[in-house]
C-alpha atoms as a PDB file:
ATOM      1  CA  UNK A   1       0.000   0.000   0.000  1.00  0.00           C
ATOM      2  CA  UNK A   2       3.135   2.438  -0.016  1.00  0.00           C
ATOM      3  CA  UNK A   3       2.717   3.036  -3.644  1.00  0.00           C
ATOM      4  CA  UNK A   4      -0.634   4.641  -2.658  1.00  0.00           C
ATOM      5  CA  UNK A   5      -0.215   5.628   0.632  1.00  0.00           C
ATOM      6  CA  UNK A   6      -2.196   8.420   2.427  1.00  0.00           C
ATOM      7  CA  UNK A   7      -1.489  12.327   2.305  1.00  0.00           C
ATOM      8  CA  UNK A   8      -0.852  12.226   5.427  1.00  0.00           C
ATOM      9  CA  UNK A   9       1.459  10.017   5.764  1.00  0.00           C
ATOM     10  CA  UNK A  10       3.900  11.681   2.456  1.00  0.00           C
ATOM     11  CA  UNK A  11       3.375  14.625   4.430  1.00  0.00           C
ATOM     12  CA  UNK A  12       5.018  12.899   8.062  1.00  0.00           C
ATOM     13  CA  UNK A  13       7.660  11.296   5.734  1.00  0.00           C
ATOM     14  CA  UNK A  14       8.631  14.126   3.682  1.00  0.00           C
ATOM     15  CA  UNK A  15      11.320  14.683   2.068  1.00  0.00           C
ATOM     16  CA  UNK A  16      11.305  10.971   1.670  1.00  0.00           C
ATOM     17  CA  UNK A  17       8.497   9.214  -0.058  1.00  0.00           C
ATOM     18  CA  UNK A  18       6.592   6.577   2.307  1.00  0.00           C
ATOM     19  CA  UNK A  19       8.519   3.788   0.130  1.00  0.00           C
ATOM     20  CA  UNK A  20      12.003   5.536   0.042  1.00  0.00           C
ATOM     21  CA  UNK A  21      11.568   5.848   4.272  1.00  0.00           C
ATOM     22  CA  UNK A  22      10.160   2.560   4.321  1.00  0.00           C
ATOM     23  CA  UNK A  23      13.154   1.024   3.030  1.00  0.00           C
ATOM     24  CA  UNK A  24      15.736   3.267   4.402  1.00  0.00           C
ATOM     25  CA  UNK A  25      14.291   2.553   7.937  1.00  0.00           C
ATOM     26  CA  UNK A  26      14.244  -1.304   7.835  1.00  0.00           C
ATOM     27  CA  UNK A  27      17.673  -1.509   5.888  1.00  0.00           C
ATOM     28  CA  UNK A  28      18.792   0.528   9.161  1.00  0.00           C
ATOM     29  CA  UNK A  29      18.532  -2.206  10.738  1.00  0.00           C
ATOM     30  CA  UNK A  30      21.169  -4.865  10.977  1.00  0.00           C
ATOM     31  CA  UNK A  31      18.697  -7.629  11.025  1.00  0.00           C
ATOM     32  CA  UNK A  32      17.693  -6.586   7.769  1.00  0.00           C
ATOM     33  CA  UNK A  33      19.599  -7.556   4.673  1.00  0.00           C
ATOM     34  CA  UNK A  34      16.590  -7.930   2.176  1.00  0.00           C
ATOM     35  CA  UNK A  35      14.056  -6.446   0.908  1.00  0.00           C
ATOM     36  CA  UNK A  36      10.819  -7.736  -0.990  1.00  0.00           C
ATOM     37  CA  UNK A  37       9.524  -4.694  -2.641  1.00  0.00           C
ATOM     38  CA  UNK A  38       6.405  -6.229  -4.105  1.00  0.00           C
ATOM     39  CA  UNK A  39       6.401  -4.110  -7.418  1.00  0.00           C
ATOM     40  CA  UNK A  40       4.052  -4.490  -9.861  1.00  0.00           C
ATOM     41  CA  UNK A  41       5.551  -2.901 -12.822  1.00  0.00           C
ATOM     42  CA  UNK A  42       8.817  -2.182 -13.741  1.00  0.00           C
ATOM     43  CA  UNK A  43       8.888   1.521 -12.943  1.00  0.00           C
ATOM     44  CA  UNK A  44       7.242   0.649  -9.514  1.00  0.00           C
ATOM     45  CA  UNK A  45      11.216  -0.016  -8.729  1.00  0.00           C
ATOM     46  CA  UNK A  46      12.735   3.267  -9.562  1.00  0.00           C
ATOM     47  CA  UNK A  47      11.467   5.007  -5.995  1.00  0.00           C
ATOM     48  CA  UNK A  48      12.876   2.090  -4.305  1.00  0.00           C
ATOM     49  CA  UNK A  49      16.391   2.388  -5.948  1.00  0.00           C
ATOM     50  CA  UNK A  50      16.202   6.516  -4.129  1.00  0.00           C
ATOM     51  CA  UNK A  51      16.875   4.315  -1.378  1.00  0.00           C
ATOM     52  CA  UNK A  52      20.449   3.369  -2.350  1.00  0.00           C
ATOM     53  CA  UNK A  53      22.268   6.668  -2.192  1.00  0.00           C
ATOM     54  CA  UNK A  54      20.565   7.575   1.287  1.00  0.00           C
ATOM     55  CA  UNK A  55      21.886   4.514   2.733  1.00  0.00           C
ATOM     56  CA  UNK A  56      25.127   6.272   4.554  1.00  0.00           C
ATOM     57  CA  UNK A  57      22.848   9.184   5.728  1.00  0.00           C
ATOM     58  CA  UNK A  58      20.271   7.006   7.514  1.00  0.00           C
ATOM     59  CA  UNK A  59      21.102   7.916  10.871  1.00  0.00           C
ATOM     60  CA  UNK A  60      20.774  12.151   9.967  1.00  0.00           C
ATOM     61  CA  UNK A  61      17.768  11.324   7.674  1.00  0.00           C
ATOM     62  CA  UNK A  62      15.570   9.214   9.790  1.00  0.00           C
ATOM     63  CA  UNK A  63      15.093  10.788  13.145  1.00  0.00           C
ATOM     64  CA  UNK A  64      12.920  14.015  12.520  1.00  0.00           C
ATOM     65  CA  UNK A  65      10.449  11.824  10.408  1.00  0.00           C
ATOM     66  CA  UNK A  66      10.465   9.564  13.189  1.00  0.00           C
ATOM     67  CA  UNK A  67       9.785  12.177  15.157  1.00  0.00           C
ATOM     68  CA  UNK A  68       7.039  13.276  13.578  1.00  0.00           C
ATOM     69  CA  UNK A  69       5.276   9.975  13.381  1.00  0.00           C
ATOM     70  CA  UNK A  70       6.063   9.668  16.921  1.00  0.00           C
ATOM     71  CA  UNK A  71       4.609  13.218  17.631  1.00  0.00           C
ATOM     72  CA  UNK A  72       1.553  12.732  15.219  1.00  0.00           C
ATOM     73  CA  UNK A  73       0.621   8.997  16.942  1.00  0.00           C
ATOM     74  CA  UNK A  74       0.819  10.988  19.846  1.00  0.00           C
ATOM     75  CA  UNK A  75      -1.553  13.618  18.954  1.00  0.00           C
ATOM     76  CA  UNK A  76      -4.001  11.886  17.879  1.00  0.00           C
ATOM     77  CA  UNK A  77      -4.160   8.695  20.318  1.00  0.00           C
ATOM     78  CA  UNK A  78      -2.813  10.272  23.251  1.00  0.00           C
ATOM     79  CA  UNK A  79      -0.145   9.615  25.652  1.00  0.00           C
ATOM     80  CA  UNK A  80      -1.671   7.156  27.726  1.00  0.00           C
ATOM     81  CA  UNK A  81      -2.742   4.749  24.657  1.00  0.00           C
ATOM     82  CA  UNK A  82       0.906   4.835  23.407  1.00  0.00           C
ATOM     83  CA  UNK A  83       2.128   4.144  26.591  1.00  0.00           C
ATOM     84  CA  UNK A  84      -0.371   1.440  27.722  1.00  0.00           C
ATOM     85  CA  UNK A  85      -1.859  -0.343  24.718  1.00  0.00           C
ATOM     86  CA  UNK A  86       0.289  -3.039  23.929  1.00  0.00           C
ATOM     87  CA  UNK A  87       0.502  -3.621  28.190  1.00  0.00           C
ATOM     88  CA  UNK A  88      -0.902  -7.423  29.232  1.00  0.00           C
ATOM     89  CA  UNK A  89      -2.525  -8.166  25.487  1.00  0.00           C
ATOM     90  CA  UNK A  90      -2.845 -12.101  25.214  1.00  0.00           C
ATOM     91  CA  UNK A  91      -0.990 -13.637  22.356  1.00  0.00           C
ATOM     92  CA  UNK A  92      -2.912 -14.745  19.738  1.00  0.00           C
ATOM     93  CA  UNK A  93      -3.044 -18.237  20.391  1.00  0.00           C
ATOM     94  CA  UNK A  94      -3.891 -17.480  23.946  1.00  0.00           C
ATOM     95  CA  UNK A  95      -7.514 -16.160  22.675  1.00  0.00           C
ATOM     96  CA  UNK A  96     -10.560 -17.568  21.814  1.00  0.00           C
ATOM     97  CA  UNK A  97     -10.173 -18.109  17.558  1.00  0.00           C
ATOM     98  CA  UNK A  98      -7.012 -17.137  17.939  1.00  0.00           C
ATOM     99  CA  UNK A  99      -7.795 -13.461  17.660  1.00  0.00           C
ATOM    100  CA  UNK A 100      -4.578 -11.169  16.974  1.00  0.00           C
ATOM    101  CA  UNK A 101      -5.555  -8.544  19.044  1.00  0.00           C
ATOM    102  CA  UNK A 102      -2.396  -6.790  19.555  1.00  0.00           C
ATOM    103  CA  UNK A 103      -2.139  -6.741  15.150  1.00  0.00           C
ATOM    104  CA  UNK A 104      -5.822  -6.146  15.756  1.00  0.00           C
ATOM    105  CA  UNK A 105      -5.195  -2.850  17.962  1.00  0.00           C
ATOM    106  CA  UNK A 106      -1.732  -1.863  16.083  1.00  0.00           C
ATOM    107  CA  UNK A 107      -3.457  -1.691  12.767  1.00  0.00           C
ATOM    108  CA  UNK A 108      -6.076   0.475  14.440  1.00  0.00           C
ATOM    109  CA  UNK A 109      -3.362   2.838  15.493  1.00  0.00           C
ATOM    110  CA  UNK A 110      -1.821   3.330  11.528  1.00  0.00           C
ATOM    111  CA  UNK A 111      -5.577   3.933  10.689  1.00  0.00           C
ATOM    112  CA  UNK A 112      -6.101   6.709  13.292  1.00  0.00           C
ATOM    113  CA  UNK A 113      -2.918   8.346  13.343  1.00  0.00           C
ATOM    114  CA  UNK A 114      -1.448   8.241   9.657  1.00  0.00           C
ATOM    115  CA  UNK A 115      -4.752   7.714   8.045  1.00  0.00           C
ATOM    116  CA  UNK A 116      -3.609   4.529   6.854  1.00  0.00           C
ATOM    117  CA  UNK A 117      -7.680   2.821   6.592  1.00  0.00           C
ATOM    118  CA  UNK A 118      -7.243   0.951   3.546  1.00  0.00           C
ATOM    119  CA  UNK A 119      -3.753  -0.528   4.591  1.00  0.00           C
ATOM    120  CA  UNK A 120      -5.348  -1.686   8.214  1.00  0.00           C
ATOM    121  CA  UNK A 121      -8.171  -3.342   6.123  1.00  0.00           C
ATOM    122  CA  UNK A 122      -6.271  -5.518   3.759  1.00  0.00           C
ATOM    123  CA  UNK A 123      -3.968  -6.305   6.333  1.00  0.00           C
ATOM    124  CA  UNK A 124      -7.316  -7.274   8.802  1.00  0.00           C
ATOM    125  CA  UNK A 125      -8.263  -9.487   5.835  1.00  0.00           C
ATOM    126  CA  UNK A 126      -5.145 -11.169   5.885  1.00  0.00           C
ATOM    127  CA  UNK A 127      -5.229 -12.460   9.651  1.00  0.00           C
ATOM    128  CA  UNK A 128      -6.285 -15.930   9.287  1.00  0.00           C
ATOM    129  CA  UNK A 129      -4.978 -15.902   5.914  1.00  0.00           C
ATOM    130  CA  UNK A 130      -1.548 -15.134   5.832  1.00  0.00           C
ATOM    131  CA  UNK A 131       0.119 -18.123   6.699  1.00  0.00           C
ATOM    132  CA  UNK A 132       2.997 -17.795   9.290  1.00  0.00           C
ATOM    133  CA  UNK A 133       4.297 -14.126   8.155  1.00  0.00           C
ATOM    134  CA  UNK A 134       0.776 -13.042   9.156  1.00  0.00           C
ATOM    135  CA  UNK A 135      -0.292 -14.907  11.879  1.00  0.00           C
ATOM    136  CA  UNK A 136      -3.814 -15.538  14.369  1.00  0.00           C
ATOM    137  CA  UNK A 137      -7.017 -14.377  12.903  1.00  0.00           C
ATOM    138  CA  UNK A 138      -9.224 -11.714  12.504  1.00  0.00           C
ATOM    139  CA  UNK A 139     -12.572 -11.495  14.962  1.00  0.00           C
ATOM    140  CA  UNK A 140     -15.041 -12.279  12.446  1.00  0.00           C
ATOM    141  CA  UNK A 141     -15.682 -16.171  13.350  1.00  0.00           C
ATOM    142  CA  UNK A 142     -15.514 -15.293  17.219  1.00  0.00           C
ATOM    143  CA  UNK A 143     -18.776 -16.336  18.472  1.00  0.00           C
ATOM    144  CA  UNK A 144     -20.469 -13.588  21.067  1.00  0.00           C
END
């Protein structure tokens, strides 16, 4: 969904596109030494090769957008529910149809902060559905 992503959230990454920060940010990471960029089309791979000359800059280009995602979560969840929600959630196969409540609530969060609605819902679809990379389900089978 980061080659439609919301306004919002090219405005909290700018200058970087949401793809270009996408990758920059997990290739920041030592754990991560590949990335599947899931393009569609050939061109779909140009923004990700922006990525490549920003690699040595990561640490100067990535904290004031995380900032600002930080800040605008922040804003519009509130302190408290950053602080707390993740606190004492079961795991998914601890609950009833194995629910994925913490992917559940964190999906939630991308929707209200980063208007990120459409992304929450096809990844909501996918509990139950995607395999092991994806795991638990979504509610709609829990019986009331």
């Amino acid at each position: 969904m980061l080659y439609k992503p919301s306004q919002k959230l090219v405005d909290l990454c700018h200058p970087l596109s949401p793809i270009v920060f996408n990758n920059l940010f997990c290739l920041s990471h030592s754990q991560v030494h590949t990335l599947s960029v899931g393009a569609a089309k050939p061109q779909d791979f140009n923004e990700h090769l922006k990525t490549l000359e920003l690699l040595e800059r990561s640490v100067e280009i990535l904290p004031p957008i995380l900032a600002r995602l930080e800040q605008e979560a922040y804003a519009q969840l509130g302190e408290h529910w950053m602080k707390t929600w993740h606190i004492g959630l079961p795991k998914f196969n601890e609950t009833p149809g194995n629910v994925n409540i913490p992917v559940i609530l964190w999906l939630r969060n991308l929707a209200i902060a980063y208007d990120m609605t459409e992304y929450a819902k096809m990844r909501y679809n996918l509990l139950g559905n995607g395999s092991h990379w994806f795991p638990g389900a979504n509610a709609d089978k829990v019986n009331t």
